[in-house]
C-alpha atoms as a PDB file:
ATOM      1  CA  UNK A   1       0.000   0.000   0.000  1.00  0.00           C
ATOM      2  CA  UNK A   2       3.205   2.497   0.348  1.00  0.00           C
ATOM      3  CA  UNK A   3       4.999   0.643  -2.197  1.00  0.00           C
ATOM      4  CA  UNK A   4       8.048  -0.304   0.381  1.00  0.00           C
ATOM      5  CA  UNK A   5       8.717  -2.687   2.238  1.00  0.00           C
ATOM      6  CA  UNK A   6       9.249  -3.645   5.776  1.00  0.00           C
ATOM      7  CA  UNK A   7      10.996  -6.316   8.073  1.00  0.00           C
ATOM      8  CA  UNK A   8       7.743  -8.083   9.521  1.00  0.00           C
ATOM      9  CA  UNK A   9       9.701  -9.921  11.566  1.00  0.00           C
ATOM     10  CA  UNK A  10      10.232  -7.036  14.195  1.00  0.00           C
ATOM     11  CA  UNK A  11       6.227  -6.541  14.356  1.00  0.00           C
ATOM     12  CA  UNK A  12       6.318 -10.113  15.284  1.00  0.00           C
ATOM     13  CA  UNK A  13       9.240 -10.249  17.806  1.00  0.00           C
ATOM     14  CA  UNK A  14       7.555  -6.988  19.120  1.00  0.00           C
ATOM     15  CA  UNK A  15       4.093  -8.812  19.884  1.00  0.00           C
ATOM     16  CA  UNK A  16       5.424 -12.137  21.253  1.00  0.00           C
ATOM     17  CA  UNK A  17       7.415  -9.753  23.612  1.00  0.00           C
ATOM     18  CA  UNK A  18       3.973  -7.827  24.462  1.00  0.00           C
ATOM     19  CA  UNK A  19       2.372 -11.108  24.727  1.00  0.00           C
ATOM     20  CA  UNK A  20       4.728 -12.583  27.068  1.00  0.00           C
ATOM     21  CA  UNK A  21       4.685  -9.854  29.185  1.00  0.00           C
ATOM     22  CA  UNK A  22       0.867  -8.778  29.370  1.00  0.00           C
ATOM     23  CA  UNK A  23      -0.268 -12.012  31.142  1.00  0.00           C
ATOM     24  CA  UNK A  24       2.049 -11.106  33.952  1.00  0.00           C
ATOM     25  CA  UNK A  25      -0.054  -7.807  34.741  1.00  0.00           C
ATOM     26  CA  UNK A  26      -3.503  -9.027  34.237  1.00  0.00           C
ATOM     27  CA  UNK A  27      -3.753  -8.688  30.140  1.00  0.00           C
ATOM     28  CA  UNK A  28      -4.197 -10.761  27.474  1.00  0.00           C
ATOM     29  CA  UNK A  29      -2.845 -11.467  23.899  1.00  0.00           C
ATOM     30  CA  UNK A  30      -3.534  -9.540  21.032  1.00  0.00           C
ATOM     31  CA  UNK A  31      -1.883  -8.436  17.602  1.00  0.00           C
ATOM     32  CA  UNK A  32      -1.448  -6.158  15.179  1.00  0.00           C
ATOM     33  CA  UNK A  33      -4.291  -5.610  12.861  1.00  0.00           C
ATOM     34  CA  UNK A  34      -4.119  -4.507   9.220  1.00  0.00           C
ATOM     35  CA  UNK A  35      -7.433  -2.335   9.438  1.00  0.00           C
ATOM     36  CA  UNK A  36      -5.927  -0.127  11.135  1.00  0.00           C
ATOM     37  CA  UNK A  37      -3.016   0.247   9.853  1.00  0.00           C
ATOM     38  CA  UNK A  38      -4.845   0.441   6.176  1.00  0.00           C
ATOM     39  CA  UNK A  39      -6.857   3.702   8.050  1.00  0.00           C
ATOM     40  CA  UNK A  40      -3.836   5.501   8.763  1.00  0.00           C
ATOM     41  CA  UNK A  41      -2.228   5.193   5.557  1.00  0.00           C
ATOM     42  CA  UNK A  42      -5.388   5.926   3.559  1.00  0.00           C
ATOM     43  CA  UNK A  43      -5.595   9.150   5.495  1.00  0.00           C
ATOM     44  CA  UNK A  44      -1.831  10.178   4.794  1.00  0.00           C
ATOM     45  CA  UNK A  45       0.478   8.548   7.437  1.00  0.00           C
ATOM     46  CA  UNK A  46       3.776   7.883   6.230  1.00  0.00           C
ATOM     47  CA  UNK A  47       5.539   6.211   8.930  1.00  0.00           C
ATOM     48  CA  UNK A  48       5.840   4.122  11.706  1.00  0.00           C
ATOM     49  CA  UNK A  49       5.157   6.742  14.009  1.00  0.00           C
ATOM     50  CA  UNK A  50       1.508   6.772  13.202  1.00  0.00           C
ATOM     51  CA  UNK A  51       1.224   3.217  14.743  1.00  0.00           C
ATOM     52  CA  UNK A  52       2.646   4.576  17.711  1.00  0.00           C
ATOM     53  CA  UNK A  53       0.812   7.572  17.775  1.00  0.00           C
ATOM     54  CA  UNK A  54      -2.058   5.165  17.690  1.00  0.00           C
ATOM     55  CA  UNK A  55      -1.116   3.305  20.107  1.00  0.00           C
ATOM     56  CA  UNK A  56      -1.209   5.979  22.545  1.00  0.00           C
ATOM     57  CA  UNK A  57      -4.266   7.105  21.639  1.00  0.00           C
ATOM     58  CA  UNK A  58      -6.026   3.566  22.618  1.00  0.00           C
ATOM     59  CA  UNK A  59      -4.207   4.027  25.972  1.00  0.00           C
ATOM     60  CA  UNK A  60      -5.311   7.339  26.389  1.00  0.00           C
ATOM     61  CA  UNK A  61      -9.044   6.130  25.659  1.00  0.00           C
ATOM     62  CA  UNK A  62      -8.446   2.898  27.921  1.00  0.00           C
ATOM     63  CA  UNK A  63      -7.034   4.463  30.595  1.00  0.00           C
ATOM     64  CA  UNK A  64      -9.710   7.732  30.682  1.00  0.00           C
ATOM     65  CA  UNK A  65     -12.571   7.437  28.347  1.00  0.00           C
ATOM     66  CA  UNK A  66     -13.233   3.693  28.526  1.00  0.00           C
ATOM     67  CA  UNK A  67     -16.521   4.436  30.599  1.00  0.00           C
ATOM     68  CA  UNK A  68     -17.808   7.186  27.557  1.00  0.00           C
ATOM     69  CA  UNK A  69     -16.184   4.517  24.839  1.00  0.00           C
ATOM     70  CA  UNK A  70     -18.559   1.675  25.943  1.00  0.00           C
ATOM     71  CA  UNK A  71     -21.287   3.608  25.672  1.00  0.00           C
ATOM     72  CA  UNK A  72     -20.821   3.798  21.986  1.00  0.00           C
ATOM     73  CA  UNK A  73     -23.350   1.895  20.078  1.00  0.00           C
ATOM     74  CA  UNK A  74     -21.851  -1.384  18.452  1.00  0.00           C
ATOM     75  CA  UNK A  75     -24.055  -0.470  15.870  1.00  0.00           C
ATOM     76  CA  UNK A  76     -22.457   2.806  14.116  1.00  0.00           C
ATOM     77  CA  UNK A  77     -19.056   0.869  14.374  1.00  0.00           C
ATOM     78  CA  UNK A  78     -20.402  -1.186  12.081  1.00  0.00           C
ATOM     79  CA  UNK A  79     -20.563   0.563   9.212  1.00  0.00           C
ATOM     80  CA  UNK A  80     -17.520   2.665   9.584  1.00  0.00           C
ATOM     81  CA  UNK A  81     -15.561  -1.341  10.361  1.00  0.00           C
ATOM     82  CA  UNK A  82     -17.048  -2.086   6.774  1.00  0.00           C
ATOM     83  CA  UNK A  83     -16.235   1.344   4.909  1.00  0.00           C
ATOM     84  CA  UNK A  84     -12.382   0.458   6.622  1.00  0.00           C
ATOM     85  CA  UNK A  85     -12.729  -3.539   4.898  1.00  0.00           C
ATOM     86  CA  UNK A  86     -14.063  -2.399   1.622  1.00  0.00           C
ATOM     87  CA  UNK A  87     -11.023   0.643   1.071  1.00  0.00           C
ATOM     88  CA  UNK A  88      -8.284  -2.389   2.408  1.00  0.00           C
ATOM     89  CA  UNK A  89      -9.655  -4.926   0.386  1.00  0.00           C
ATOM     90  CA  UNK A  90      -8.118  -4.928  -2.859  1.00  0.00           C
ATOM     91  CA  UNK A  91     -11.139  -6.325  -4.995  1.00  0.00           C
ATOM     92  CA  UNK A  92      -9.524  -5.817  -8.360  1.00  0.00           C
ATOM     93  CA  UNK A  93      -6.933  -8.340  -7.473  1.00  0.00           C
ATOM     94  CA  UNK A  94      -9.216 -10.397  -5.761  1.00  0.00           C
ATOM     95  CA  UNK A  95     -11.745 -10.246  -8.967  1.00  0.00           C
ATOM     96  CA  UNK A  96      -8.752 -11.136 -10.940  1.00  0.00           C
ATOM     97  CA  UNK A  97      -7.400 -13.821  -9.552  1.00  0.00           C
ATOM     98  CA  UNK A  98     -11.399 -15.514  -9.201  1.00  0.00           C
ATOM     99  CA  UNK A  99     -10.775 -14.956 -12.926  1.00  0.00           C
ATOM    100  CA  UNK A 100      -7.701 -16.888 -13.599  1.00  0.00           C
ATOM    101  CA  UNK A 101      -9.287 -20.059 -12.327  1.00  0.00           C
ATOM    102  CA  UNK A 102      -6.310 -21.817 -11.266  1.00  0.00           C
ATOM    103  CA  UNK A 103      -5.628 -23.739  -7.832  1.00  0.00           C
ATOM    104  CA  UNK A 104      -4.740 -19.930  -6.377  1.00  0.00           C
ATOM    105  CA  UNK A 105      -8.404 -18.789  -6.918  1.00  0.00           C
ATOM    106  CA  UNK A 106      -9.470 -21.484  -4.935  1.00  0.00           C
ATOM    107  CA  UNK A 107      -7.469 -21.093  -1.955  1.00  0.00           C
ATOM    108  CA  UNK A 108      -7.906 -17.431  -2.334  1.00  0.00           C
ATOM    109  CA  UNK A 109     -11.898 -18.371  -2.494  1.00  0.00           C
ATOM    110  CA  UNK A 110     -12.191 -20.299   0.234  1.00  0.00           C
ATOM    111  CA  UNK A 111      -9.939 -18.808   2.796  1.00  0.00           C
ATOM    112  CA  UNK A 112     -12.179 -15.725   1.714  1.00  0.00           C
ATOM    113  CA  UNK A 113     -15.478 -17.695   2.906  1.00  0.00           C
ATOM    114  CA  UNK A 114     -13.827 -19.541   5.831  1.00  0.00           C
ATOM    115  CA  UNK A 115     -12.696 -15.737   7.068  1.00  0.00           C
ATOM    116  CA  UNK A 116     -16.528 -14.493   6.766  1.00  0.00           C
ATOM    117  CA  UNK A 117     -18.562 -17.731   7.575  1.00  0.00           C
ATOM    118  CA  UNK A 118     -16.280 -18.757  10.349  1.00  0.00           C
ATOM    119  CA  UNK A 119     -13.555 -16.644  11.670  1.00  0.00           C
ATOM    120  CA  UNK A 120     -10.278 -15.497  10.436  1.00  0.00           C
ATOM    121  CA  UNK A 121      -8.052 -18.669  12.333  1.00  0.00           C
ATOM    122  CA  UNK A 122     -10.012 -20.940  10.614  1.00  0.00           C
ATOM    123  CA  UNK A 123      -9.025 -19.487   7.608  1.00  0.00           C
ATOM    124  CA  UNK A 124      -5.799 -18.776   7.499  1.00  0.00           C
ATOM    125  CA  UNK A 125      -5.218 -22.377   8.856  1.00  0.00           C
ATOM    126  CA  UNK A 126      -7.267 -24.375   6.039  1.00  0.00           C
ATOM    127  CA  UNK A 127      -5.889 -22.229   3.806  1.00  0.00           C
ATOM    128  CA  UNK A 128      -2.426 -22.879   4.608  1.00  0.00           C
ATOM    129  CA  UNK A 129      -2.638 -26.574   4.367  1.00  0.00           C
ATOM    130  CA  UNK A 130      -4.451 -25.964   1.124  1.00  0.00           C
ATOM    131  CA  UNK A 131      -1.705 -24.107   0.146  1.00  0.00           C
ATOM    132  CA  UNK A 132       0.840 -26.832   1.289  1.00  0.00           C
ATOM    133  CA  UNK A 133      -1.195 -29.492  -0.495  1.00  0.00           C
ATOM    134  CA  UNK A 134      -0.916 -27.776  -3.769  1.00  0.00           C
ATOM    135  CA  UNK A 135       2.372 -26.931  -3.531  1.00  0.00           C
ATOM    136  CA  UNK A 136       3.496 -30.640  -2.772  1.00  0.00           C
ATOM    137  CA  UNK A 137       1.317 -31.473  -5.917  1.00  0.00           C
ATOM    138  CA  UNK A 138       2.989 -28.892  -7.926  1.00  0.00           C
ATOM    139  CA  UNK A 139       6.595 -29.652  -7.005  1.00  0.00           C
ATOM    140  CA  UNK A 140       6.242 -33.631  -7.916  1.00  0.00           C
ATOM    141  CA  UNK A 141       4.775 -32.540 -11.071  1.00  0.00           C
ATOM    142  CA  UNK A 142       8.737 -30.808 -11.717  1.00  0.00           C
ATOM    143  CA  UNK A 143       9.938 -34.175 -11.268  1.00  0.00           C
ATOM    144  CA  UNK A 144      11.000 -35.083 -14.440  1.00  0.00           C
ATOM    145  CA  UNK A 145      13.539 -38.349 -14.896  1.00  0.00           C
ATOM    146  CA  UNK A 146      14.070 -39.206 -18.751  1.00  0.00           C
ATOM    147  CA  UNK A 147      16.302 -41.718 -20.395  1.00  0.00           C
ATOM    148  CA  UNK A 148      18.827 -40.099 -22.684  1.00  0.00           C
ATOM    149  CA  UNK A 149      21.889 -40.443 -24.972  1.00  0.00           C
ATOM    150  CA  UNK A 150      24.455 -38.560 -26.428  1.00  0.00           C
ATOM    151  CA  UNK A 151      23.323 -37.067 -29.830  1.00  0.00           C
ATOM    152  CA  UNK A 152      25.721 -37.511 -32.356  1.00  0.00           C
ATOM    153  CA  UNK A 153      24.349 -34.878 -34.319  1.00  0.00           C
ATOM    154  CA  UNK A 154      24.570 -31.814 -31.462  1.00  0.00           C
ATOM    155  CA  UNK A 155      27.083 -29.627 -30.658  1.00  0.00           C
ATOM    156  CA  UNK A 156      29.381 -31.313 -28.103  1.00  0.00           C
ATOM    157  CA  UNK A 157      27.529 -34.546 -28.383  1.00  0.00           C
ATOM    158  CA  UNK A 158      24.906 -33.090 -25.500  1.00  0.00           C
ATOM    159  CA  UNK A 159      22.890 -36.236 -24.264  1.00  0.00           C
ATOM    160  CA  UNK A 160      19.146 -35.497 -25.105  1.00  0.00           C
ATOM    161  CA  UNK A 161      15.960 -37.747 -24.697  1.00  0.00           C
ATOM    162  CA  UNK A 162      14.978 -38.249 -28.206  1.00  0.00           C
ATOM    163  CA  UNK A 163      18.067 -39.501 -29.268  1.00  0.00           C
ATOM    164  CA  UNK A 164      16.825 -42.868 -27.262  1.00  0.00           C
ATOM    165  CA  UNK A 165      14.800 -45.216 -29.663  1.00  0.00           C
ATOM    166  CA  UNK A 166      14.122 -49.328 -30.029  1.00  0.00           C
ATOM    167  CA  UNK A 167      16.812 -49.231 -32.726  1.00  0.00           C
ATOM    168  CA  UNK A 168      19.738 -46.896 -30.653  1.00  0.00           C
ATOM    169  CA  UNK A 169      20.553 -47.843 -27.179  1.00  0.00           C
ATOM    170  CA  UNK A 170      22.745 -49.115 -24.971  1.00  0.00           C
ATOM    171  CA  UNK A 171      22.114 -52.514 -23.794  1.00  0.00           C
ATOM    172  CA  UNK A 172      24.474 -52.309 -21.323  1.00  0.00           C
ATOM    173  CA  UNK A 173      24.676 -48.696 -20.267  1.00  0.00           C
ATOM    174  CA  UNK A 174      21.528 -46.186 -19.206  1.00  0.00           C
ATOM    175  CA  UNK A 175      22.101 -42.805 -18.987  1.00  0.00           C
ATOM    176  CA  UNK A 176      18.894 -41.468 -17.003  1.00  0.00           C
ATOM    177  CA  UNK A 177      18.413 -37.296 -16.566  1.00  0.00           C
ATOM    178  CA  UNK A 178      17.079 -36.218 -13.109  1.00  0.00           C
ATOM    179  CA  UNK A 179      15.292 -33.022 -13.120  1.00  0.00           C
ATOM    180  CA  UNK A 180      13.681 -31.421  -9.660  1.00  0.00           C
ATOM    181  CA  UNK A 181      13.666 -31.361  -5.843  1.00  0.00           C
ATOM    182  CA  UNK A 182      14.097 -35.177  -5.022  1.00  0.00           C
ATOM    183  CA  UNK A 183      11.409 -34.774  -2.157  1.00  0.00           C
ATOM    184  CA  UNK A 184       8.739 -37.385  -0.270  1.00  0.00           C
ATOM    185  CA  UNK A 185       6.062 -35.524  -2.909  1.00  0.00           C
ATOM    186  CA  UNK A 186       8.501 -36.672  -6.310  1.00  0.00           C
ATOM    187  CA  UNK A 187      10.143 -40.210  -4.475  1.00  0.00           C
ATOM    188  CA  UNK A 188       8.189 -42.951  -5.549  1.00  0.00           C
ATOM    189  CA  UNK A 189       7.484 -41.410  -8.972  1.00  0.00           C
ATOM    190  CA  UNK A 190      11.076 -41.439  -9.736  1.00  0.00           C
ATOM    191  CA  UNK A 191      12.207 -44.767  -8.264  1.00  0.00           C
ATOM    192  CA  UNK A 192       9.003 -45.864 -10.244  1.00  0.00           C
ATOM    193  CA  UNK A 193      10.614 -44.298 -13.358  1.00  0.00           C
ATOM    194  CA  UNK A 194      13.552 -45.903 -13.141  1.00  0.00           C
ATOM    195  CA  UNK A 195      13.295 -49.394 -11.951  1.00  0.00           C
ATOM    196  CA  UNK A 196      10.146 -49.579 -14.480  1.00  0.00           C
ATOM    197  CA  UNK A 197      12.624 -48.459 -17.445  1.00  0.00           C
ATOM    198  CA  UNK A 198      15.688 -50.952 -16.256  1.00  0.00           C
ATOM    199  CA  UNK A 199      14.106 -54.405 -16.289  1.00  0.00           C
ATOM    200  CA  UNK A 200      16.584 -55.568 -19.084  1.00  0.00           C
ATOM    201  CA  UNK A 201      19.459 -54.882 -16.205  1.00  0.00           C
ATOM    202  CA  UNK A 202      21.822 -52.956 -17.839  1.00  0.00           C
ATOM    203  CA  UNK A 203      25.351 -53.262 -16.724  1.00  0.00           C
ATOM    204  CA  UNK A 204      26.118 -49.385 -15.736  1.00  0.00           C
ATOM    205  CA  UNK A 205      23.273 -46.892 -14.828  1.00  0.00           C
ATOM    206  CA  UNK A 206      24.276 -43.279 -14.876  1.00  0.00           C
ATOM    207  CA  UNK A 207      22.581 -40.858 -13.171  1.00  0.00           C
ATOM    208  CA  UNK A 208      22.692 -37.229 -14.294  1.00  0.00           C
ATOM    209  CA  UNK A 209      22.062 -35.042 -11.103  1.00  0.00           C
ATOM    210  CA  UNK A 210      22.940 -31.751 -11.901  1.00  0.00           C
ATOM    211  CA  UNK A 211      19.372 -30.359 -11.763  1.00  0.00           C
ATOM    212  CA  UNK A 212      18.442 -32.053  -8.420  1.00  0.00           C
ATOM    213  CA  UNK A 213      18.613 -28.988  -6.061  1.00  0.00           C
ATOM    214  CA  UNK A 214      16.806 -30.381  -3.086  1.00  0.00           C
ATOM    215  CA  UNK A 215      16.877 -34.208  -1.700  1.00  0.00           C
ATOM    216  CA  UNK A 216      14.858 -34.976   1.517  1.00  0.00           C
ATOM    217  CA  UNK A 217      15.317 -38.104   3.654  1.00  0.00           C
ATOM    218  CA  UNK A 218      12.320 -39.858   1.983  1.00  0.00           C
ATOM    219  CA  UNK A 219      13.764 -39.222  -1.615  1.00  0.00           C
ATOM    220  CA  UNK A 220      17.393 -40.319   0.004  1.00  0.00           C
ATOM    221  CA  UNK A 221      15.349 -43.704   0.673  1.00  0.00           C
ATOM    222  CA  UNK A 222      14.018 -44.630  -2.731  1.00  0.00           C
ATOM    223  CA  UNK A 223      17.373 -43.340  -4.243  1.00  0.00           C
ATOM    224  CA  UNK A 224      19.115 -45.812  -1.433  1.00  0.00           C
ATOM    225  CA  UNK A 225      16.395 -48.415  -2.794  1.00  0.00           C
ATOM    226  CA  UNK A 226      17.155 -48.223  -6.608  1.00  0.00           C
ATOM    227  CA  UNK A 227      21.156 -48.654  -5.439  1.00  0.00           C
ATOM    228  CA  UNK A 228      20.598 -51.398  -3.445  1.00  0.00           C
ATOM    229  CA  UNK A 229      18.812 -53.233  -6.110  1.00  0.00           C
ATOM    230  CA  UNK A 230      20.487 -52.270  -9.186  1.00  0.00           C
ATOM    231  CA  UNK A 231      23.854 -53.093  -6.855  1.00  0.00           C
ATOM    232  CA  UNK A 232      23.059 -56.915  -6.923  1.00  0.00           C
ATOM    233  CA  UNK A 233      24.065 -57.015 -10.845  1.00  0.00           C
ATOM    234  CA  UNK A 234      25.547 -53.535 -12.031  1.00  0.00           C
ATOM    235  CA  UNK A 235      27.114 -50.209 -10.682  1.00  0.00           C
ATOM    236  CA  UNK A 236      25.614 -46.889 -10.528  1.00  0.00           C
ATOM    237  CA  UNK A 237      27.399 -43.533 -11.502  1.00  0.00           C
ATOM    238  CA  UNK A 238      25.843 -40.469 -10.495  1.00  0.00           C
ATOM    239  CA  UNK A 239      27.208 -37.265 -12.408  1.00  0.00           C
ATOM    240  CA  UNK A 240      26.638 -33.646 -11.484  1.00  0.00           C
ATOM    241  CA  UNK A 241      25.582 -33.967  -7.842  1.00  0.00           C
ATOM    242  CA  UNK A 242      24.843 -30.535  -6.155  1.00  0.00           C
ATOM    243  CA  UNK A 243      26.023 -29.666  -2.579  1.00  0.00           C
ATOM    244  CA  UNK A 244      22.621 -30.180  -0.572  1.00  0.00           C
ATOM    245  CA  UNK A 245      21.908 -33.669  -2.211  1.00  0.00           C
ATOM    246  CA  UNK A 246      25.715 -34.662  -1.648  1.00  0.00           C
ATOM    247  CA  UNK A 247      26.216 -33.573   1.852  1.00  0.00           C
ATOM    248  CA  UNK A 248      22.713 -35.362   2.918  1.00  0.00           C
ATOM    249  CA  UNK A 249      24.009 -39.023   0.578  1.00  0.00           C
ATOM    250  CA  UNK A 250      26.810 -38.376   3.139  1.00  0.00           C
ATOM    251  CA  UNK A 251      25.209 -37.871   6.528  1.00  0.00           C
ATOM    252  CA  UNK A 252      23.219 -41.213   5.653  1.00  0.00           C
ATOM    253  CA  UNK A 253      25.976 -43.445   4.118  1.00  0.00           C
ATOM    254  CA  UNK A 254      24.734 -43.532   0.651  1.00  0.00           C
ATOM    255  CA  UNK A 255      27.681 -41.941  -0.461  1.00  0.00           C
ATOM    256  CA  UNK A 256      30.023 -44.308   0.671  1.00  0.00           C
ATOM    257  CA  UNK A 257      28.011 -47.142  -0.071  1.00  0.00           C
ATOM    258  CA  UNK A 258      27.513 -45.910  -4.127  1.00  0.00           C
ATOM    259  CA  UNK A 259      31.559 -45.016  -4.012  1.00  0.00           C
ATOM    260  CA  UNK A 260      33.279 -42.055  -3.998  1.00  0.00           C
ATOM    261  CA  UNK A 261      34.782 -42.690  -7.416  1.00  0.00           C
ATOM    262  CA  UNK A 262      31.597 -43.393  -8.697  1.00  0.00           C
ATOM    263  CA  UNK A 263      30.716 -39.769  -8.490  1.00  0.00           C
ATOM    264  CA  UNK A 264      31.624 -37.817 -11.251  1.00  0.00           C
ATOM    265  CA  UNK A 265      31.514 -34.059 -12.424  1.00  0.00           C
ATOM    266  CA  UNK A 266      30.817 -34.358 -15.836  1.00  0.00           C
ATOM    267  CA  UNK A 267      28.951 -36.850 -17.479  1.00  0.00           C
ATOM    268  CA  UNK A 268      31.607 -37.527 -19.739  1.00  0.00           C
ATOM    269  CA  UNK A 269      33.897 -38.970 -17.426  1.00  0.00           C
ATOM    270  CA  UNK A 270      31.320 -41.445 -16.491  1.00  0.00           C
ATOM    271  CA  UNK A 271      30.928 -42.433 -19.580  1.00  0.00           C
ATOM    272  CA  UNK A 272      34.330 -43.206 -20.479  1.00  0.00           C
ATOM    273  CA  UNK A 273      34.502 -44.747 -16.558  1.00  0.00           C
ATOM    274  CA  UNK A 274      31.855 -46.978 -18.065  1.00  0.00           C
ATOM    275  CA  UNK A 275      32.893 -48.378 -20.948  1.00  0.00           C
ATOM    276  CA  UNK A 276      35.918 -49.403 -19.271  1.00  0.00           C
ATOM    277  CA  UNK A 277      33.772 -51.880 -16.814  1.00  0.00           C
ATOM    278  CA  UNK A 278      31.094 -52.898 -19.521  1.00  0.00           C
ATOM    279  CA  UNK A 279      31.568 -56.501 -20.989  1.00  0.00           C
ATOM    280  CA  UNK A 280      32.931 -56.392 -24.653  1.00  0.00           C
ATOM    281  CA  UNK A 281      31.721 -60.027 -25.431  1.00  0.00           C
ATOM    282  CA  UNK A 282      28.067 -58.275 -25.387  1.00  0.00           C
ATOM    283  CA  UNK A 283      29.422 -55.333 -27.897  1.00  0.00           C
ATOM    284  CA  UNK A 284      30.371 -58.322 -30.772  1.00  0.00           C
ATOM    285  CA  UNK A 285      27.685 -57.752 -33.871  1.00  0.00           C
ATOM    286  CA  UNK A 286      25.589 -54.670 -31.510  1.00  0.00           C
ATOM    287  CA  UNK A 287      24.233 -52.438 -34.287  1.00  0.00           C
ATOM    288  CA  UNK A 288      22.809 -49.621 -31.620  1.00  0.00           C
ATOM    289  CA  UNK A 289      26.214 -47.450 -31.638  1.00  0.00           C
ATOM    290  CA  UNK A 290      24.917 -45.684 -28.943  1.00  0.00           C
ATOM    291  CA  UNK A 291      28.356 -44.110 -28.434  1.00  0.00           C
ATOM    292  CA  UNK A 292      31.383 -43.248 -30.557  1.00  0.00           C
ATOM    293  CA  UNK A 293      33.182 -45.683 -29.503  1.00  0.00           C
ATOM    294  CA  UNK A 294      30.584 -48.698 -30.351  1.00  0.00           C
ATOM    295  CA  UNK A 295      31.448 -48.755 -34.435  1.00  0.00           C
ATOM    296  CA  UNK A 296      35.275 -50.486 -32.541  1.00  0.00           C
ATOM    297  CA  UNK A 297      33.623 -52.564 -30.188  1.00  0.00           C
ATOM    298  CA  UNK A 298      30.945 -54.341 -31.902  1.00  0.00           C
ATOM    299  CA  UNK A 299      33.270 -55.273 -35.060  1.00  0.00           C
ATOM    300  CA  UNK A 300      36.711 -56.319 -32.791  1.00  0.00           C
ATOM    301  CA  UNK A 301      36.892 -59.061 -30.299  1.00  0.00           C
ATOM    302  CA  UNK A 302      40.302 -57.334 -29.445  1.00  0.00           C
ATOM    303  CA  UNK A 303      39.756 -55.584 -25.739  1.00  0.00           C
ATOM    304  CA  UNK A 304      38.975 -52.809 -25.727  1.00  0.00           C
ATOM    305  CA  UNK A 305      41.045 -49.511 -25.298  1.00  0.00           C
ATOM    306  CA  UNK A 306      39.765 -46.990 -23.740  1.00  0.00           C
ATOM    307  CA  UNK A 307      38.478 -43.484 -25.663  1.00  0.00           C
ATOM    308  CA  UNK A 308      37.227 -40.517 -24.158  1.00  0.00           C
ATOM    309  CA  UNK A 309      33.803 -39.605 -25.354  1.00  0.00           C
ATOM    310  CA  UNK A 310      33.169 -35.923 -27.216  1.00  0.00           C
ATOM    311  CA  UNK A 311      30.676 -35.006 -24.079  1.00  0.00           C
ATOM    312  CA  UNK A 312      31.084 -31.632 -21.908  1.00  0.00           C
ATOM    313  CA  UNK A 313      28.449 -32.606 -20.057  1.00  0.00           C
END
């Protein structure tokens, strides 16, 4: 309403510190309330000191007009209490967003019912879970976990999902991109995603992690499920691994348990780590040259030597 703004977090350290207090002298909680605040500014106050000025003023009427005050009739408070809500209340954004129709408008809606049917705790409490709800929804829905392969056609050879078809793939390595916050929300969809995709047990699974910003304990549990069963016949390479995810694989011994040099910057070097483990006896007569360095393998039965793909990352 003044276009700045303001550390709320004093207002609130201020009234826990009243609220404390007041019980110990025979008063009782309250807070700060927008209405009022919304009054002084719509009638030219532009500063703090108008709160305090208000304050005073309340005192002043507590402590020697409360017997003429309570003689006022509730009644012509009323109206002035609605005049107040109707200048504070912002109906072209509200009639906006009710026109947008997304999952907003209905939180918006029904915190706005909640706040007039019921009271304003109410409210603000079912609408914060609604809130939370939607969010949750919102943030699995980012989970995105794709199979990919270097394109031999891009710049740098940049891995990209439609490069993967029946007719080029790696039967023996799976390169899988990981895309959003690895939370309890996103978990099961991506362990679902990739032990649904893996059920020809490749011998290598890389895991590109670089756009996993967030990993909670429940997302560290399906992730620790998908190592221990893709362990039993393969190894797992994860690429790209930002701090928060790392330090948490870490704390819970995931880390250790995948390998420390089985974490790798660039997706590159796990590649080339890869093909140095894979067995070349499977390569003989493969016609998927999923990498550069398949058009030697599938045609020699000589072992293999060891090239480093044309990958940045």
């Amino acid at each position: 309403m003044t276009n700045s703004r303001h550390n709320s977090n004093k207002e609130l350290v201020g009234q826990g510190i009243a609220n404390i207090v007041a019980p110990m002298f025979g008063g009782i909680p309250a807070t700060g309330a927008i209405a009022r605040t919304a009054t002084n500014i719509k009638n030219g106050a532009v500063s703090p000191m108008s709160g305090i000025i208000h304050g005073i003023v309340v005192l002043l009427v507590l402590a020697l007009f409360a017997p003429y005050a309570g003689s006022i009739p509730l009644s012509s408070m009323a109206p002035i209490l609605m005049v107040v809500a109707w200048n504070m209340s912002e109906r072209h954004v509200f009639a906006h967003l009710i026109k947008t129709r997304t999952s907003d408008s209905l939180i918006l809606l029904v915190t706005f019912l909640l706040t007039v049917l019921v009271n304003l705790t109410v409210a603000v409490e079912v609408g914060l879970v609604m809130a939370v709800i939607i969010f949750t929804k919102r943030m699995s829905d980012i989970m995105v976990t794709t199979k990919v392969l270097p394109n031999p056609h891009a710049r740098n050879k940049k891995v990209e999902s439609q490069t993967v078809s029946n007719v080029h793939d790696c039967p023996q390595i799976s390169i899988y991109n990981v895309e959003g916050p690895l939370f309890f929300g996103a978990a099961q969809t991506f362990e679902h995603s990739i032990m649904s995709t893996i059920h020809y047990r490749p011998k290598v699974l890389i895991l590109r992690m670089g756009k996993v910003p967030f990993m909670d304990t429940t997302g560290e549990n399906n992730f620790a499920s998908i190592v221990r069963h893709f362990s039993q016949y393969g190894i797992i390479l994860v690429t790209g691994v930002q701090s928060q995810p790392k330090e948490l694989l870490m704390k819970t011994g995931l880390y250790s348990t995948i390998g420390e040099d089985h974490f790798f910057e660039h997706t590159g070097e796990a590649i080339s780590y890869a093909l140095t483990v894979i067995n070349p006896e499977k390569c003989l007569g493969c016609k998927h040259y999923a990498f550069r360095e398949c058009h030697g393998l599938s045609g020699s039965k000589h072992s293999f030597q060891e090239k480093s793909p044309v990958l940045s990352s």
